[in-house]
C-alpha atoms as a PDB file:
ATOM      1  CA  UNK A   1      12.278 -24.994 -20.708  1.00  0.00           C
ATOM      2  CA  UNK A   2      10.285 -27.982 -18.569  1.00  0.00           C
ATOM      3  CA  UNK A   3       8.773 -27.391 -15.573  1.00  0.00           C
ATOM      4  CA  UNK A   4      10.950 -29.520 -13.651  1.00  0.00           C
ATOM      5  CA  UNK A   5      13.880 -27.542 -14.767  1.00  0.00           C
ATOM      6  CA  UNK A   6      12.393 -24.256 -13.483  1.00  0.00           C
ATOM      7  CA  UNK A   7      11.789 -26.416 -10.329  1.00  0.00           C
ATOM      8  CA  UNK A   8      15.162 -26.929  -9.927  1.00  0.00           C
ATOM      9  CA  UNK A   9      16.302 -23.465  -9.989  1.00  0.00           C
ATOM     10  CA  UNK A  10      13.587 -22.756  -7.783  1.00  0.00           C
ATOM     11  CA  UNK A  11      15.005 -25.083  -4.979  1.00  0.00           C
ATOM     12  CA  UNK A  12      18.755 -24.140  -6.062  1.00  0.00           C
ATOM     13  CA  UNK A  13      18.034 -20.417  -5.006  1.00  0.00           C
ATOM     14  CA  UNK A  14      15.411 -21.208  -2.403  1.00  0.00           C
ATOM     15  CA  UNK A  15      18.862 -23.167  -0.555  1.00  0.00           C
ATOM     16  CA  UNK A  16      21.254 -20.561  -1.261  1.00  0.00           C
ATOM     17  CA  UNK A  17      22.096 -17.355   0.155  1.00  0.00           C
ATOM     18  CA  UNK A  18      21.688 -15.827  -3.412  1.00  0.00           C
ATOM     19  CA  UNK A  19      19.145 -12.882  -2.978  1.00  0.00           C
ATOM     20  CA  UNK A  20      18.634 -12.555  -6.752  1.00  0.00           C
ATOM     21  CA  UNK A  21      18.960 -14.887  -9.818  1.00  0.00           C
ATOM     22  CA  UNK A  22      18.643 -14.311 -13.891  1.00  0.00           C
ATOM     23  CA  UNK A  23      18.577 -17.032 -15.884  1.00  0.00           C
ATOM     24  CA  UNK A  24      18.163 -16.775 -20.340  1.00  0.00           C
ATOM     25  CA  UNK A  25      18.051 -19.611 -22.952  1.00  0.00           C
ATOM     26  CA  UNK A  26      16.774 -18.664 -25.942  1.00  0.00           C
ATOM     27  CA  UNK A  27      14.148 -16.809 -25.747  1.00  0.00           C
ATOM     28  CA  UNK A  28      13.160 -17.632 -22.368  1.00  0.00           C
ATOM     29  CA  UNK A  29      14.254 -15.145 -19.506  1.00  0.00           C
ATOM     30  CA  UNK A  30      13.534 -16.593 -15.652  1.00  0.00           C
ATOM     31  CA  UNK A  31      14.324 -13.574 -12.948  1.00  0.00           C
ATOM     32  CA  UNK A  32      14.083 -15.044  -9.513  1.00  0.00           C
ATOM     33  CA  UNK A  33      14.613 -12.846  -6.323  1.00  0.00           C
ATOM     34  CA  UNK A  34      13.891 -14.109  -2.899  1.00  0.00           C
ATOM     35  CA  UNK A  35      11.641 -11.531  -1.013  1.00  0.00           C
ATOM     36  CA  UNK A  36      11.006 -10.477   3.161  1.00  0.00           C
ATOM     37  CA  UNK A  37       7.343 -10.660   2.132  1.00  0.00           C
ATOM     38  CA  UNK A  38       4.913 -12.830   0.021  1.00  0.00           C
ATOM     39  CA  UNK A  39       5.126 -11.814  -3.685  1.00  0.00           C
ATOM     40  CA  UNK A  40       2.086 -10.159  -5.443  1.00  0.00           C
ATOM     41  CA  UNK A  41       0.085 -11.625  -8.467  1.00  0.00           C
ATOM     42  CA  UNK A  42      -2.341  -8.984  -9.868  1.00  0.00           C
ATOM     43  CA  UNK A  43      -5.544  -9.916 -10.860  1.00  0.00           C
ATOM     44  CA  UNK A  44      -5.791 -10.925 -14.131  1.00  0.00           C
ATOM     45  CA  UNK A  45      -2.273 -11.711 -14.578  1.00  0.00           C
ATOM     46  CA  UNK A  46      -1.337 -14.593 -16.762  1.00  0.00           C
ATOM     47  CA  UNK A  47       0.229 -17.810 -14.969  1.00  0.00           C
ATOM     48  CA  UNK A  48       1.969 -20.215 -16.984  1.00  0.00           C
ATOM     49  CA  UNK A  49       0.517 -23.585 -17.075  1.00  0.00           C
ATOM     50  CA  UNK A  50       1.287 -25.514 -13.701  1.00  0.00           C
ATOM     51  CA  UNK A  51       2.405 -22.724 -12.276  1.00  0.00           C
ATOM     52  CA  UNK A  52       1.406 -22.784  -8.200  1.00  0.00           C
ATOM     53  CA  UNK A  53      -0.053 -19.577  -6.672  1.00  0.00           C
ATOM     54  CA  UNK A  54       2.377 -18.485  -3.868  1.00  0.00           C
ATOM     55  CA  UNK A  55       1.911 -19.788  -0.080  1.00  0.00           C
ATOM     56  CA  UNK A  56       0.117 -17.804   2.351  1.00  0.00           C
ATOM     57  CA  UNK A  57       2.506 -16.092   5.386  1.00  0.00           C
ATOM     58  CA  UNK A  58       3.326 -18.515   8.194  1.00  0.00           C
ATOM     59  CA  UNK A  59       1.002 -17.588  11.467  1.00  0.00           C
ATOM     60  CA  UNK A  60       4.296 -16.360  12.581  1.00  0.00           C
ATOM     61  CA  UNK A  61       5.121 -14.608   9.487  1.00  0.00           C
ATOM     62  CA  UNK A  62       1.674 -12.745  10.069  1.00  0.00           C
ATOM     63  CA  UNK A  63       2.381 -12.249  14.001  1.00  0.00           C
ATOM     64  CA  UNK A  64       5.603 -10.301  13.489  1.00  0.00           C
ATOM     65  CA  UNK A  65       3.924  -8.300  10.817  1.00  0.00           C
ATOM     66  CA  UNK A  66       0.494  -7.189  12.467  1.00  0.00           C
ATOM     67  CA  UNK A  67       2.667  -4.573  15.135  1.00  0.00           C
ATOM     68  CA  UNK A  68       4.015  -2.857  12.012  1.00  0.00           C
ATOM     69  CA  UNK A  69       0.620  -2.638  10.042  1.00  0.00           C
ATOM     70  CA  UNK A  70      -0.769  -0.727  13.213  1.00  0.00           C
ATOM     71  CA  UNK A  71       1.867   1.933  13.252  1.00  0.00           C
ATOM     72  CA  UNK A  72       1.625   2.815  10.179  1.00  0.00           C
ATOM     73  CA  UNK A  73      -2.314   3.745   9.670  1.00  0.00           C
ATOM     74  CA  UNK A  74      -3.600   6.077   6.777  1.00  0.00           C
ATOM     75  CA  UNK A  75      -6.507   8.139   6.284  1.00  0.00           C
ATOM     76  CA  UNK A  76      -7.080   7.470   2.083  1.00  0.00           C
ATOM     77  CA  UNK A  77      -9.319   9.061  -0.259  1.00  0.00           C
ATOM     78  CA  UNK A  78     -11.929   7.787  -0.878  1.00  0.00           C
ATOM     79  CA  UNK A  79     -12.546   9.205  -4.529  1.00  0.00           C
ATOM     80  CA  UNK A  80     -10.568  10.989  -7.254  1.00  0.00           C
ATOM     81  CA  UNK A  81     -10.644  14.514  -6.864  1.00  0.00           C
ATOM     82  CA  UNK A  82      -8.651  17.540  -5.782  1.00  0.00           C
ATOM     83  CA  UNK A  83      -7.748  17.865  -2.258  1.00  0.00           C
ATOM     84  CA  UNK A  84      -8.177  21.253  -0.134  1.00  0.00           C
ATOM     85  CA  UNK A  85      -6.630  21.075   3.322  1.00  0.00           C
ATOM     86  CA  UNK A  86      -9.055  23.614   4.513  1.00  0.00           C
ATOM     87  CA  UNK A  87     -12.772  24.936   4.277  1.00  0.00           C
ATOM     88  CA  UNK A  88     -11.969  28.056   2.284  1.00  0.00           C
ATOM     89  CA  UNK A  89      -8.639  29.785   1.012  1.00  0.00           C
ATOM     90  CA  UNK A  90      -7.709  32.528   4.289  1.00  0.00           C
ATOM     91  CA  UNK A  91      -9.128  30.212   6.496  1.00  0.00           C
ATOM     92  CA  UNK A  92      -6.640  27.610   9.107  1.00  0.00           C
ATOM     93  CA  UNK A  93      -6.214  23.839   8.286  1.00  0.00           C
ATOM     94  CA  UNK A  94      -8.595  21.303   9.506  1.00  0.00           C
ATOM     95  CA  UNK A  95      -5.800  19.699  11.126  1.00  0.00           C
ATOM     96  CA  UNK A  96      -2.321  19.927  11.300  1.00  0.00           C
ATOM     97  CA  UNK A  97       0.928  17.354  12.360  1.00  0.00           C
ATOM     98  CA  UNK A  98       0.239  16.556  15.994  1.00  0.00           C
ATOM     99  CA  UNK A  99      -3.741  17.026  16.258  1.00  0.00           C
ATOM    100  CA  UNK A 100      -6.112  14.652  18.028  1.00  0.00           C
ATOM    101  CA  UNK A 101      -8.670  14.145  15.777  1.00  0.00           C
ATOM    102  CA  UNK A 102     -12.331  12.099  17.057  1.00  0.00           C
ATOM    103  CA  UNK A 103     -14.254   9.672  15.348  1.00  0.00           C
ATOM    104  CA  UNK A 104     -16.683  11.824  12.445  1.00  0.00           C
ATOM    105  CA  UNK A 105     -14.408  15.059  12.618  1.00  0.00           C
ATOM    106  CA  UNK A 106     -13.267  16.787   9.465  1.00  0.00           C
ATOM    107  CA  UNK A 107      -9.564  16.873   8.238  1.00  0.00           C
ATOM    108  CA  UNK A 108     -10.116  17.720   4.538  1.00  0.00           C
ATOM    109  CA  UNK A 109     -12.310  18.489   1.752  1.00  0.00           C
ATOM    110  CA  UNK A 110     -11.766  16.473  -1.608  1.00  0.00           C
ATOM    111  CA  UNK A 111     -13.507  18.118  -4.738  1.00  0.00           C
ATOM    112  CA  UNK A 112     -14.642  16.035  -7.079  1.00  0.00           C
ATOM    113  CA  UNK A 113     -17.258  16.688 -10.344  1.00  0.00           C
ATOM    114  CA  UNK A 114     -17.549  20.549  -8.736  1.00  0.00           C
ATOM    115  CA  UNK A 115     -18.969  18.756  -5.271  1.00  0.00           C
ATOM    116  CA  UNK A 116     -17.429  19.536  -1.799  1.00  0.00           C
ATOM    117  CA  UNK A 117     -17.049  16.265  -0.101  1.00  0.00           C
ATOM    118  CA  UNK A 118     -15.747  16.224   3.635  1.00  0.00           C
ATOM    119  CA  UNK A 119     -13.609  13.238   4.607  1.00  0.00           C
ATOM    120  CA  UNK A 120     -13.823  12.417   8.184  1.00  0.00           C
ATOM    121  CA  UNK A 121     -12.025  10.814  10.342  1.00  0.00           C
ATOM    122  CA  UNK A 122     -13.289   6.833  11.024  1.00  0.00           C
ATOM    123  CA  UNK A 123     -11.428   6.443  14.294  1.00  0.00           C
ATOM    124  CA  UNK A 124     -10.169   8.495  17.695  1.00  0.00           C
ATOM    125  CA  UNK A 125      -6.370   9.151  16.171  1.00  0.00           C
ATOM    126  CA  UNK A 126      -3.545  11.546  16.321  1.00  0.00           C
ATOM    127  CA  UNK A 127      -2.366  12.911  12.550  1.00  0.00           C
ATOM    128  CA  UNK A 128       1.697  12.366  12.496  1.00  0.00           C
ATOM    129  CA  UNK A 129       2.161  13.619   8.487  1.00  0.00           C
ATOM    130  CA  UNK A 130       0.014  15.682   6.007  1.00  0.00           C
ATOM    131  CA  UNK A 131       1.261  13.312   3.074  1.00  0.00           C
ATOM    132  CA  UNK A 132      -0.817  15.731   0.212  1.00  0.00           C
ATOM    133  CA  UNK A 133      -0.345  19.463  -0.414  1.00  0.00           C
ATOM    134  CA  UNK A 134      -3.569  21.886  -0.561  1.00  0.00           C
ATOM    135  CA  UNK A 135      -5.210  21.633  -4.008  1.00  0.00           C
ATOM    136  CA  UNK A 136      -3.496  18.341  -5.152  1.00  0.00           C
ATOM    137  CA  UNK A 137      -4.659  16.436  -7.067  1.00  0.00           C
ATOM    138  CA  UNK A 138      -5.259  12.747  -5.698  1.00  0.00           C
ATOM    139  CA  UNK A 139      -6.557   8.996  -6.709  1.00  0.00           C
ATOM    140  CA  UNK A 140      -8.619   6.671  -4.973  1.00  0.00           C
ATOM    141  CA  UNK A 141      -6.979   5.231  -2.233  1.00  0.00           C
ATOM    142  CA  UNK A 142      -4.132   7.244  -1.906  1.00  0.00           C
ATOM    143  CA  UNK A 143      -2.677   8.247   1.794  1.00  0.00           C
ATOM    144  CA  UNK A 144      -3.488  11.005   2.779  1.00  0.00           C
ATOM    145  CA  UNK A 145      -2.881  11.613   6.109  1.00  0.00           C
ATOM    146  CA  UNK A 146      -0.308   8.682   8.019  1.00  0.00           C
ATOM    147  CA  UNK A 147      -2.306   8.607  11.491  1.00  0.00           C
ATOM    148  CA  UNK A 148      -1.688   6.740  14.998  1.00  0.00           C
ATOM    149  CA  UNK A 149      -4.198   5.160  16.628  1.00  0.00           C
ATOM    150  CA  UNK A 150      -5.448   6.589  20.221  1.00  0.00           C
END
């Protein structure tokens, strides 16, 4: 299949109210969706040749979005380890749905190569949802604590 063929179907579903589109010859498959959002191209993924990296969000696009992004704030982990909601079995949480937590205080303890490590808040916030359980384990970057903003 030629480029401007691919083109084509590009512009055919790009002018259409079709929200999804398969095509197959041979042994060539084309899926096509159309997305609410830019799509993704991880790094290190192969592009076929004269293939055009996506466009970058209209300033509107990224208007309408930025509101959103602010509601829904995270506290992550920062390392791969096990998580421990508070500083020792029989004693209370750090924090719990509905605390106001300041800038440098403590919400968790993530073990990690038999080291304590205290995550602290980086911001004035409120926690809305504990998204880990006590002594789960967890990955770099994941959520976990959704947070808003004070």
């Amino acid at each position: 299949m030629d480029l401007e063929k691919i083109e084509g179907l590009v512009n055919i579903i790009e002018n259409s109210s079709l929200t999804e589109f398969t095509y197959k010859d041979g042994d060539v498959k084309i899926t096509m969706s159309k997305l609410d959002h830019p799509p993704v191209v991880a790094a290190g993924m192969p592009m076929a040749p004269g293939m055009a990296m996506p466009a970058a969000p209209s300033a509107e696009a990224k208007a309408a979005e930025e509101p959103e992004e602010e509601e829904k704030l995270f506290i992550t982990s920062p390392i791969v380890g096990t998580f421990y909601s508070a500083p020792a079995p029989d004693a209370p949480a750090f924090v719990k749905v509905g605390d106001q937590v300041k800038n440098g205080q403590t919400v968790c303890i993530l073990e990690a190569m038999k080291l304590m490590n205290e995550i602290q808040a980086e911001f004035d916030c409120e926690i809305e949802a504990v998204l880990v359980s006590n002594e789960q384990k967890v990955e770099y970057g994941q959520p976990l604590f959704r947070v808003k903003r004070l």
